[in-house]
Protein backbone atom coordinates (compact mmCIF):
# COMPACT_ATOMS: atom_id res chain seq x y z
CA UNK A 1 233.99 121.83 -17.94
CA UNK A 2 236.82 119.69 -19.47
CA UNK A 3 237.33 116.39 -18.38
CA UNK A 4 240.92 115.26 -19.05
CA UNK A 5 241.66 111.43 -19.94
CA UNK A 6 244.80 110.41 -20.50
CA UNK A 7 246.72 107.34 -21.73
CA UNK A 8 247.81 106.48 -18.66
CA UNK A 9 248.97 107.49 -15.33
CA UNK A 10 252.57 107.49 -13.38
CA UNK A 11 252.12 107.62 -9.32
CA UNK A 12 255.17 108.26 -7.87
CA UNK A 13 255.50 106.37 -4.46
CA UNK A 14 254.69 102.82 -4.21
CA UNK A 15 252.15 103.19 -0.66
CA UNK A 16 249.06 104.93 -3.11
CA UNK A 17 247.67 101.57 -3.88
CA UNK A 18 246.80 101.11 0.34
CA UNK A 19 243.83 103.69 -0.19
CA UNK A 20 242.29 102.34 -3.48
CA UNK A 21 240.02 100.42 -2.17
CA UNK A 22 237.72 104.14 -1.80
CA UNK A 23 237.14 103.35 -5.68
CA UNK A 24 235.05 100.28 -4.62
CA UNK A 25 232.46 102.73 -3.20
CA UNK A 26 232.79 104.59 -6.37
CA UNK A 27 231.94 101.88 -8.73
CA UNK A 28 235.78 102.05 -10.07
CA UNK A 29 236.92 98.55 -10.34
CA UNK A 30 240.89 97.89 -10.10
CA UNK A 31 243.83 96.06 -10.34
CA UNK A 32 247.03 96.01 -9.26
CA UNK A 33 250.09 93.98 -10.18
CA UNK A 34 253.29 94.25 -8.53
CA UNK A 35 256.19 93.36 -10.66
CA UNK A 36 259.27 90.91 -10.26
CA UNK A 37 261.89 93.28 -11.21
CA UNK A 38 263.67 94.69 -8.70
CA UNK A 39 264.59 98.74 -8.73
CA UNK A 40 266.48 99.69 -5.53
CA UNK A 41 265.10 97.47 -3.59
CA UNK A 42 261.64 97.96 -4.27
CA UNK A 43 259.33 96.34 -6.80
CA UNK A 44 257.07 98.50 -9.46
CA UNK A 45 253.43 98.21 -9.80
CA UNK A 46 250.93 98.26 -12.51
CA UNK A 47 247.51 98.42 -13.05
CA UNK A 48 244.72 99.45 -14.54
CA UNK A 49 241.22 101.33 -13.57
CA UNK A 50 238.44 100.57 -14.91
CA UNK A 51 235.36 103.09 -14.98
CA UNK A 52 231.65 102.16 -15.37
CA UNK A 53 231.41 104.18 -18.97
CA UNK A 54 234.10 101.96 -20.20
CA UNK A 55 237.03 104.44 -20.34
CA UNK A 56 240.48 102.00 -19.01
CA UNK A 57 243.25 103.97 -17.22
CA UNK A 58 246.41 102.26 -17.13
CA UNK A 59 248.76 103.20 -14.66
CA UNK A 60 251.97 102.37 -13.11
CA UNK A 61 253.18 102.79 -9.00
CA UNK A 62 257.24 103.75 -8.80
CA UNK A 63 259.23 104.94 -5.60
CA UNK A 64 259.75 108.58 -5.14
CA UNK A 65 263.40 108.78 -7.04
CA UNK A 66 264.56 110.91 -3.75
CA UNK A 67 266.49 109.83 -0.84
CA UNK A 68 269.62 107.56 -2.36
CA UNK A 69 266.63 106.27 -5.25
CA UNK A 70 268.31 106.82 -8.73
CA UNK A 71 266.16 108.34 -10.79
CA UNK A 72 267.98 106.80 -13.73
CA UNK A 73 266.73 103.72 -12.99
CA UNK A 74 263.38 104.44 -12.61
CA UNK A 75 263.30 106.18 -16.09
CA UNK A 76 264.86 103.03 -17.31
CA UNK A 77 261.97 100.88 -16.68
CA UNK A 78 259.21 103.49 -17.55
CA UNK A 79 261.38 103.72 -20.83
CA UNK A 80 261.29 99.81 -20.96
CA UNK A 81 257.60 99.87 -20.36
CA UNK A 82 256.12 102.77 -22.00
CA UNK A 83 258.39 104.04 -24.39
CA UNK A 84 256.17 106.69 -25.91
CA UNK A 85 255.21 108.25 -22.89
CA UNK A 86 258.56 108.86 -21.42
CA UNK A 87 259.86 109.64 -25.13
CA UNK A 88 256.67 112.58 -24.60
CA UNK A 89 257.82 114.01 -21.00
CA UNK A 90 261.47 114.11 -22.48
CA UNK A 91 260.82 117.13 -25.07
């Protein structure tokens, strides 16, 4: 079997981070910043896991884009933040 790492990690929805606390019991330790810039009316997150053989995950918490949330913006930030990535998922 393969096991995957990648560079980082986009959740989409901004409620994941209520159930982390799980990774405790897993020996994953955490963190989780929520950032001051505002994106229709809710604030991003970012983070980073950290796994007991060393390998760092960083990752970052938007809201679902659906429901009157412009997507545009959200790709704005993740552009602003992790230009590579998003310059990836747009081939």
């Amino acid at each position: 079997m393969q096991i995957i790492k990648p560079d980082v990690c986009i959740f989409v929805g901004l409620r994941n981070d209520k159930g982390m606390n799980i990774l405790d019991e897993k020996g994953v330790k955490y963190f989780i910043q929520t950032l001051d810039e505002k994106i229709n009316n809710s604030y991003p997150k970012k983070g980073e896991l950290q796994f007991a053989n060393g390998y760092k995950l960083p990752f970052y918490m938007i809201h679902h884009t659906s429901l009157g949330y412009s997507p545009q913006l959200w790709y704005d930030f993740l552009n602003k933040e992790i230009p590579e990535v998003v310059s990836f998922l747009d081939k």
